[in-house]
Protein backbone atom coordinates (compact mmCIF):
# COMPACT_ATOMS: atom_id res chain seq x y z
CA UNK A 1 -167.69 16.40 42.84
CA UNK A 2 -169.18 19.15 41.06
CA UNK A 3 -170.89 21.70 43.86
CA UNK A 4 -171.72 25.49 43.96
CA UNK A 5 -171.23 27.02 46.93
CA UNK A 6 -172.12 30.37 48.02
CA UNK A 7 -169.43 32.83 49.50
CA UNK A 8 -169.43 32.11 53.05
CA UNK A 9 -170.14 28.17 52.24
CA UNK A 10 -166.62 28.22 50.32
CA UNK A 11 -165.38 29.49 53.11
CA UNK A 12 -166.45 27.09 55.25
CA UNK A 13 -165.57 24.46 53.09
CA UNK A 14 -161.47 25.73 52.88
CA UNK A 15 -161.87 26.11 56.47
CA UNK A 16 -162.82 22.54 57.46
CA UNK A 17 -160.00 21.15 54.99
CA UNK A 18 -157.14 23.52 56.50
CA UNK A 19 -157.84 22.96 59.97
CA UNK A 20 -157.49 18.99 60.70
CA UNK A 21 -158.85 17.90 64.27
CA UNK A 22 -157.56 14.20 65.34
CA UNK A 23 -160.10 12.58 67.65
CA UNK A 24 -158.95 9.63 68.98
CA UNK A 25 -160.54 6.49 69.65
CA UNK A 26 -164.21 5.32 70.99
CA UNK A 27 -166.34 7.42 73.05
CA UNK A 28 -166.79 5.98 76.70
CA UNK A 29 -169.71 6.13 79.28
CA UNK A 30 -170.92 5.17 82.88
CA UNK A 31 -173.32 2.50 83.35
CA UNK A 32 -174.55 0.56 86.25
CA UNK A 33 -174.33 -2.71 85.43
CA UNK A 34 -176.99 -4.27 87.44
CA UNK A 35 -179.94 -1.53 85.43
CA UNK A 36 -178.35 -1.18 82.02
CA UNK A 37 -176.55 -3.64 79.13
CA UNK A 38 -173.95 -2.68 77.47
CA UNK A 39 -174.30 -0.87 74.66
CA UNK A 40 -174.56 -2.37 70.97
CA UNK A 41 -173.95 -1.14 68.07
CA UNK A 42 -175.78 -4.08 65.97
CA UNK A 43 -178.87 -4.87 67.54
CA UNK A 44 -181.50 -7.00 66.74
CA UNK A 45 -183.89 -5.14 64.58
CA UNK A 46 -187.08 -7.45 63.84
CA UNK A 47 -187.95 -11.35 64.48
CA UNK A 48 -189.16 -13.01 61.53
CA UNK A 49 -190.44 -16.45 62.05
CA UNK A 50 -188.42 -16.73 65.53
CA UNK A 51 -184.81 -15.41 63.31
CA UNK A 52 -183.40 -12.32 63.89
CA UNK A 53 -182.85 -9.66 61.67
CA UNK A 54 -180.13 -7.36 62.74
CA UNK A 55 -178.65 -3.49 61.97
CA UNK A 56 -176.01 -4.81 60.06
CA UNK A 57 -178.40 -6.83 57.76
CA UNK A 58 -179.59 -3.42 56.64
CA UNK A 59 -176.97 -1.54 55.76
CA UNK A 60 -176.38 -0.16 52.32
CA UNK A 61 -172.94 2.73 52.01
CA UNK A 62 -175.88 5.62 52.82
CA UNK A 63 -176.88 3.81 55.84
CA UNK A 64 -172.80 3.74 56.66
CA UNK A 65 -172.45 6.91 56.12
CA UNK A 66 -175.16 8.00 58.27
CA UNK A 67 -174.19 5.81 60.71
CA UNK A 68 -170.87 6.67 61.02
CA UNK A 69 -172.21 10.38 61.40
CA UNK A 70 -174.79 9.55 64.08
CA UNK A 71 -171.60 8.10 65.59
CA UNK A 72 -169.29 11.10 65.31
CA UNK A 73 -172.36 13.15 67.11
CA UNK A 74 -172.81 10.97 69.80
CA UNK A 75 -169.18 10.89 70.35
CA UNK A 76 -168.82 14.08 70.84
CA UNK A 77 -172.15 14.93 73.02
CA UNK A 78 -171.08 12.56 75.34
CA UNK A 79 -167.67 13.52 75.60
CA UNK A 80 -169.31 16.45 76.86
CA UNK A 81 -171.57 15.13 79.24
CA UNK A 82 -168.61 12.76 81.13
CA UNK A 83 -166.77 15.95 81.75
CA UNK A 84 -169.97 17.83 83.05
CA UNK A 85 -170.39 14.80 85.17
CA UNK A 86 -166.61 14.65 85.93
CA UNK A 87 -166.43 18.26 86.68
CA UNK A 88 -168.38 17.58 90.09
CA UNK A 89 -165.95 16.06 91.46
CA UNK A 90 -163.04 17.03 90.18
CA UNK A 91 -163.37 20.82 89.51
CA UNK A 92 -160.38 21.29 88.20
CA UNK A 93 -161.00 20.06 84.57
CA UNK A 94 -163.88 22.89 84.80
CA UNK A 95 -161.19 25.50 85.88
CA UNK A 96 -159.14 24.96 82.43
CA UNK A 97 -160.33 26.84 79.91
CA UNK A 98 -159.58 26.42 75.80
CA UNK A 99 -157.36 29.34 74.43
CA UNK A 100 -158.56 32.32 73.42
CA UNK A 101 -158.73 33.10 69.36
CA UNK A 102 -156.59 36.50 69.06
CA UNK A 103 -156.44 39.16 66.04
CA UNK A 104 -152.72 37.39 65.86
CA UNK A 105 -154.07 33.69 65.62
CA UNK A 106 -156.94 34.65 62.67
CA UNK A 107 -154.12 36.70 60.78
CA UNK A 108 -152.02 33.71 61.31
CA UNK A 109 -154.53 31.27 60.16
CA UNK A 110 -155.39 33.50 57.15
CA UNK A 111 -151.97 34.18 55.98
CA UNK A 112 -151.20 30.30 56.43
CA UNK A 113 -154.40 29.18 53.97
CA UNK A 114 -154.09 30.80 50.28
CA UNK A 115 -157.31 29.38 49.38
CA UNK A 116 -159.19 31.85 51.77
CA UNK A 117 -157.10 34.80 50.44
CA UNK A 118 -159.65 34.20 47.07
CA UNK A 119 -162.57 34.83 48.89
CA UNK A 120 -161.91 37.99 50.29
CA UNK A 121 -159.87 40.10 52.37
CA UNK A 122 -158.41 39.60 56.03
CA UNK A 123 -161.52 42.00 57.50
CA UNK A 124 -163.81 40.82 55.35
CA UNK A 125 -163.36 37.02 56.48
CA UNK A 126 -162.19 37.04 60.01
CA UNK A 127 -165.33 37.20 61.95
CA UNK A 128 -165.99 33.48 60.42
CA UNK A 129 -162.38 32.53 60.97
CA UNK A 130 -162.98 33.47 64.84
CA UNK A 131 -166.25 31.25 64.84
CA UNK A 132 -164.24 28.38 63.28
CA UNK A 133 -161.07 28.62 65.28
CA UNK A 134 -163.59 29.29 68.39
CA UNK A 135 -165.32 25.77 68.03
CA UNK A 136 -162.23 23.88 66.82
CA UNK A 137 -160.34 25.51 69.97
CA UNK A 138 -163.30 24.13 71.76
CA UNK A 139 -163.20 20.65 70.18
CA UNK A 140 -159.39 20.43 70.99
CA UNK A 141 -160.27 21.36 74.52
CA UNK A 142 -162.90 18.83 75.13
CA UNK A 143 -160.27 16.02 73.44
CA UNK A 144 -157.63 16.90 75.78
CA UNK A 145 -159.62 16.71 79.08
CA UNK A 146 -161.49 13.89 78.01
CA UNK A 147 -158.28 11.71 77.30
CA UNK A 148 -157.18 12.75 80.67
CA UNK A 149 -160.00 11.37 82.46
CA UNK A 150 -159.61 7.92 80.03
CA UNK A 151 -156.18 7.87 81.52
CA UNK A 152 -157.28 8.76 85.13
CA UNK A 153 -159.23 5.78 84.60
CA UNK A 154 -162.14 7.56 85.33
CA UNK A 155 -164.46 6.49 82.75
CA UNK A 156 -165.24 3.26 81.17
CA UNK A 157 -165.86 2.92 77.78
CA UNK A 158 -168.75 1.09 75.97
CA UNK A 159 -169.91 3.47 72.23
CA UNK A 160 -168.07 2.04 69.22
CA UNK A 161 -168.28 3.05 65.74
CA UNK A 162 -170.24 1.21 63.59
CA UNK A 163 -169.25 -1.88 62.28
CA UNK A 164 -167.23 -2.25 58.91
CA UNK A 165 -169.28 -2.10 55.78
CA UNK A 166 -168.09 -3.85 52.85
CA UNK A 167 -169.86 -2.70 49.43
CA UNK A 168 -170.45 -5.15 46.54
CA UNK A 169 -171.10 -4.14 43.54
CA UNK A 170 -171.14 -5.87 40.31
CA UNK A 171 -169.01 -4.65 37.20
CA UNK A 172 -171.88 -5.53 35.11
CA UNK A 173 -170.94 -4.06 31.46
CA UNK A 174 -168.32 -1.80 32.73
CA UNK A 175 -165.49 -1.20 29.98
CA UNK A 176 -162.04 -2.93 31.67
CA UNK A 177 -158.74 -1.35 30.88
CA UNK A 178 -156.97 -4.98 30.53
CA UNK A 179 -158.75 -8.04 29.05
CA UNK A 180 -158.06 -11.04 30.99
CA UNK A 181 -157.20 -13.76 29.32
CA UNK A 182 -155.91 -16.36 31.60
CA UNK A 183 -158.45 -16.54 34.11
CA UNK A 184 -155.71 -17.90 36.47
CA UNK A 185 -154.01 -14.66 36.34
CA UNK A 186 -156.99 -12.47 37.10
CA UNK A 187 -156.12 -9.32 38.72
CA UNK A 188 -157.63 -9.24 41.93
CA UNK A 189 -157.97 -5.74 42.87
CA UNK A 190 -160.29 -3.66 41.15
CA UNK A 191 -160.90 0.13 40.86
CA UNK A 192 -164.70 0.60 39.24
CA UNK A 193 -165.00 4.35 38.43
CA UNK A 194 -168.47 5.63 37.66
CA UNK A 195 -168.06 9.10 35.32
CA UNK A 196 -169.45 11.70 33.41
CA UNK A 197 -168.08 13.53 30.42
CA UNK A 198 -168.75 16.99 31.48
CA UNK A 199 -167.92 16.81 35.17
CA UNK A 200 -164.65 18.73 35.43
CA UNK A 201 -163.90 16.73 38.58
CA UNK A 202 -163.91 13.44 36.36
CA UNK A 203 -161.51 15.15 33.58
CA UNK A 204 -159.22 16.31 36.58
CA UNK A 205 -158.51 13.02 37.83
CA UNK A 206 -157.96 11.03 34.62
CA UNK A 207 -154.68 11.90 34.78
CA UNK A 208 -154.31 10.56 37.88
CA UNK A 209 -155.92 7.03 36.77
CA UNK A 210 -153.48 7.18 34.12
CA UNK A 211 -150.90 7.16 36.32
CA UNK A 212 -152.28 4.09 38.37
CA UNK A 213 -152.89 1.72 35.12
CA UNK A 214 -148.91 2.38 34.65
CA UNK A 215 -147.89 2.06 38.08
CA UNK A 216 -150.31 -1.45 38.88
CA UNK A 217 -150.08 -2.66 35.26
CA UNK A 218 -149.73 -6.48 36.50
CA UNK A 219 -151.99 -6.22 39.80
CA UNK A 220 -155.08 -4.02 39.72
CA UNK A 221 -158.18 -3.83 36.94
CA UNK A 222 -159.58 -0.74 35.78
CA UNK A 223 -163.10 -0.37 34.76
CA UNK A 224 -165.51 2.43 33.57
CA UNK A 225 -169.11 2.92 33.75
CA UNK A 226 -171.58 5.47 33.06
CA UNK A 227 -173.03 8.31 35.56
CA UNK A 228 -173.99 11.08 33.12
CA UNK A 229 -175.95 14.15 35.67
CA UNK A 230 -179.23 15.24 34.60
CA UNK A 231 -178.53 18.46 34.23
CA UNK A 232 -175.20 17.65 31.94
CA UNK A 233 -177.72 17.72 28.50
CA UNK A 234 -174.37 15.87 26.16
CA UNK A 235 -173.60 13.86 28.66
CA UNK A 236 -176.00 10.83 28.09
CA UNK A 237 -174.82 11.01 24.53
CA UNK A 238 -171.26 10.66 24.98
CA UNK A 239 -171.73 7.91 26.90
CA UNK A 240 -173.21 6.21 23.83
CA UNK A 241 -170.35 6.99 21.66
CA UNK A 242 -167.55 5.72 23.54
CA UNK A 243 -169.81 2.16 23.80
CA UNK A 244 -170.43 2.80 20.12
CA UNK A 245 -166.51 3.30 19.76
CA UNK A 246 -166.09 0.21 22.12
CA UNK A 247 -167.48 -2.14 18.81
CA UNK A 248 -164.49 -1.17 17.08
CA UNK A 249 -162.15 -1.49 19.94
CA UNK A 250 -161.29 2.25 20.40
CA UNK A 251 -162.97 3.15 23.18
CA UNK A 252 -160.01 4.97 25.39
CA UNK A 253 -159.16 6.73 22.71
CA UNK A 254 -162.83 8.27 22.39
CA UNK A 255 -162.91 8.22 25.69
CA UNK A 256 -159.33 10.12 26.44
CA UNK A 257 -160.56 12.69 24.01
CA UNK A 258 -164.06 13.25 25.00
CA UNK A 259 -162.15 14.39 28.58
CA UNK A 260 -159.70 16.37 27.20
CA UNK A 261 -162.62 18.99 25.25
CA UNK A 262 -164.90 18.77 27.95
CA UNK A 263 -164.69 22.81 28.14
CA UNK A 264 -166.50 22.67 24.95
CA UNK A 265 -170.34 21.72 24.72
CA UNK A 266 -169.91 19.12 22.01
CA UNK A 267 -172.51 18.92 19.09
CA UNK A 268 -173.06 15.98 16.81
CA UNK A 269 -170.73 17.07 14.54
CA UNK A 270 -168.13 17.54 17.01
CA UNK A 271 -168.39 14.07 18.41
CA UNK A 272 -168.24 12.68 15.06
CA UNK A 273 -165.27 14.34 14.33
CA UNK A 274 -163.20 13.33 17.53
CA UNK A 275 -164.50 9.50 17.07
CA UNK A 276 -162.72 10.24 13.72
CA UNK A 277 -159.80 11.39 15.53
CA UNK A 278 -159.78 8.65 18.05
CA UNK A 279 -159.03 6.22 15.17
CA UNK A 280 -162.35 4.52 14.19
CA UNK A 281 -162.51 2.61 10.91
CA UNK A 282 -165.41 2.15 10.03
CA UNK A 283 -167.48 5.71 10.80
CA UNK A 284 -170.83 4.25 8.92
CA UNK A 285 -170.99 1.46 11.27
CA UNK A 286 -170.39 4.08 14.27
CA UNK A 287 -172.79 6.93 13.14
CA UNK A 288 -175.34 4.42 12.38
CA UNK A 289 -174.76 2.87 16.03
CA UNK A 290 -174.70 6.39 17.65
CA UNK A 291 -177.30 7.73 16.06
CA UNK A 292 -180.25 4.77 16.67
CA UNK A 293 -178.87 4.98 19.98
CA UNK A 294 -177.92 1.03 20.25
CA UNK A 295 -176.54 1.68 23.91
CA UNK A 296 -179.12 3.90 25.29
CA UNK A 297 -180.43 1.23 27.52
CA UNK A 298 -176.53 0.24 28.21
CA UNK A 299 -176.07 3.62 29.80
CA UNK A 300 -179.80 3.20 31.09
CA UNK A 301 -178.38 0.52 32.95
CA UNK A 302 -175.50 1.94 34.63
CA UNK A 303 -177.32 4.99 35.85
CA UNK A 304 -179.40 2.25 37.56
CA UNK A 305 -176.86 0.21 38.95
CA UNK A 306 -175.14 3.15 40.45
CA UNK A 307 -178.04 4.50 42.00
CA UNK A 308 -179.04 1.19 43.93
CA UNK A 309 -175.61 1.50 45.06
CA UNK A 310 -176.17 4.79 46.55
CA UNK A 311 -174.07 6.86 43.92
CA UNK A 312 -174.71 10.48 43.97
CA UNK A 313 -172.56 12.20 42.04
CA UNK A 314 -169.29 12.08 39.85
CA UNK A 315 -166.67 10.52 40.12
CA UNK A 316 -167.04 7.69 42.19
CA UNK A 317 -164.95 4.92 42.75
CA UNK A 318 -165.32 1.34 43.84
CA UNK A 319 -162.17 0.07 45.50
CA UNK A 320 -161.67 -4.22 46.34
CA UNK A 321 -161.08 -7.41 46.15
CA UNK A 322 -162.13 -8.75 42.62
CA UNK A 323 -163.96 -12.04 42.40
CA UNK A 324 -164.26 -13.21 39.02
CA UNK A 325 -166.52 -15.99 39.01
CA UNK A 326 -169.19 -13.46 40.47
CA UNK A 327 -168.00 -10.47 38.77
CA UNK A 328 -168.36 -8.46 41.90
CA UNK A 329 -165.95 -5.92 43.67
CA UNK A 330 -166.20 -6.16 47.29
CA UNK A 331 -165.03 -2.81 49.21
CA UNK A 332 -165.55 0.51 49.58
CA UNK A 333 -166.47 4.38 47.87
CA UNK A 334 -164.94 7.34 47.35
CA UNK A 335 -165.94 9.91 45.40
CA UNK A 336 -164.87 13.35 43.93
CA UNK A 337 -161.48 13.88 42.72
CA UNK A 338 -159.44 11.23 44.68
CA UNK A 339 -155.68 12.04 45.08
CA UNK A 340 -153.00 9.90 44.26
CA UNK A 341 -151.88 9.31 47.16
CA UNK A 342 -155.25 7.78 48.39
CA UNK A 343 -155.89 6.06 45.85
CA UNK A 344 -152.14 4.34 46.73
CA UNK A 345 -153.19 3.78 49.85
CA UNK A 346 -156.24 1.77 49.62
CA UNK A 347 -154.91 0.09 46.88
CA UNK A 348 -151.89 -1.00 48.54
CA UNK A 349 -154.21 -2.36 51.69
CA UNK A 350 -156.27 -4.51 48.90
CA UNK A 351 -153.31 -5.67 47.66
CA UNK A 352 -151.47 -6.65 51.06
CA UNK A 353 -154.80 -8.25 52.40
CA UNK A 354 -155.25 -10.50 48.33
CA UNK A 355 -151.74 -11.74 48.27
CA UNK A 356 -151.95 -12.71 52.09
CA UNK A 357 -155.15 -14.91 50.99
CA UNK A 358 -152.80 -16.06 48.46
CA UNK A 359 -150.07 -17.40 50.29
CA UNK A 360 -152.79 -18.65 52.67
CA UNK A 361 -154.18 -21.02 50.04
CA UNK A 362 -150.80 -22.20 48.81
């Protein structure tokens, strides 16, 4: 997704993705039974005419998200309080101490992460390397006695993460890279991608989605809608043309090539003459359909849609379980510039859990 960051904020940023911290599992407390219930991570919010309304029944991905923060922060707070509490009586978790962060460690770190490198030099960086390493050293620390005392059997564990959220979202007017025909040979697994023509994150991973339509030509549907960002002034526009280019069945090819010059802030003129390019007949019909803006409310649309969704930026992707009669993906987000490899992998779990229901229903 398309963010400026200040110096020390990139810095920050390379940091968190170089240094990956594994916490395992659910936090755990004490409770006395006979004062306290055990906790619940989907209570009953409201009553409304004697029915409950619970957590769950609220969630949207935003509330998810949040959640699943909240979660993380609680986690780790009360991993710190069970040792504090542990460290009464068994003072020899507070006698181990994380290791220290030495000149060699930061140089080590620094040399082993190129992306820091373009942000500035060794002594120009390493005071915020120390404060990283520092916490994360800390973090590590906290895991390791903490699992101890799970294995000790010295603490009993209630917190859980929230509960799974499964997004729906309707495919509405979105732009699908393989007409079905035979509705009994729908694909079932769908990847809905929300984009914008001058987000540099969306051109970088078209060639990724390329890649995907080849590789799951007979399994998974591909579908586009529109996300153009306020302050991307073309944006709105180019989403027209490509509809306007989708009348005369060419809208990839508009589409592919819009992408490929987004270094260029495209003018009328320019547009015309890559619609041109992407093979359009019948440039009258097109011009006149661009121009009167016959999709504006199309696009409208899809900004709206994606925002009741809790889309914030480009590109974001919708990954599950088609249903066709409802025209609905069922599943979850991602957004920015997804790898490959991700993108395999939640694929590949749609897929598993869709041709299990198959066989199920045979």
């Amino acid at each position: 997704m398309c963010i400026r960051f200040s110096g020390k904020l990139i810095i920050k940023k390379i940091l968190a993705v170089s240094f990956l911290l594994c916490v395992v599992g659910t936090a755990e407390v004490f409770a006395d039974s006979t004062r306290n219930s055990i906790y619940s991570n989907n209570p009953i919010a409201a009553e409304v005419d004697g029915k409950p309304v619970y957590l769950d029944d609220l969630k949207h991905i935003r509330i998810q998200e949040a959640l699943k923060q909240l979660h993380e922060m609680q986690t780790r707070a009360l991993k710190e309080k069970i040792l504090d509490k542990l460290a009464e009586k068994h003072p020899d978790l507070a006698a181990e101490k994380p290791p220290k962060v030495t000149k060699a460690k930061i140089k080590q770190f620094y040399e082993s992460n190129p992306g820091i490198k373009e942000v500035g030099n060794l002594s120009q960086v390493s005071a915020e390397i120390r404060d990283y390493l520092e916490k994360n050293f800390q973090q590590l620390h906290v895991e390791q006695q903490y699992q101890h005392a799970v294995q000790q059997g010295w603490v009993k564990v209630y917190l859980t993460p929230p509960n799974d959220f499964r997004l729906v979202a309707g495919i509405g007017t979105a732009m699908v890279w393989t007409e079905e025909k035979n509705p009994s040979t729908t694909r079932r697994v769908f990847v809905l991608e929300y984009s914008d023509f001058q987000c540099p994150f969306c051109k970088r991973v078209q060639g990724t989605l390329k890649k995907l339509r080849k590789r799951y030509s007979n399994e998974v549907q591909f579908g586009y809608r529109h996300f153009p960002l306020p302050f991307h002034k073309e944006a709105h526009g180019m989403a027209q043309a490509v509809e306007c280019a989708r009348d005369q069945n060419k809208f990839w090819e508009l589409q592919d090539l819009l992408y490929k010059n987004i270094s260029n802030a495209l003018n009328a003129k320019e547009v015309i003459e890559l619609a041109r390019l992407s093979g359009i007949e019948d440039m009258r019909d097109f011009e006149f359909c661009w121009r009167n803006g016959k999709y504006a409310e199309r696009v409208q649309n899809d900004i709206r849609e994606a925002a009741e969704l809790g889309i914030q930026g480009t590109p974001t992707f919708i990954f599950g379980a088609y249903d066709p009669e409802t025209r609905t993906v069922s599943g979850e987000m991602f957004s920015g510039a997804v790898s490959e490899e991700k993108f395999v992998h939640v694929i590949e779990k749609y897929l598993s859990s869709t041709r299990t229901e198959a066989k199920l229903s045979r």
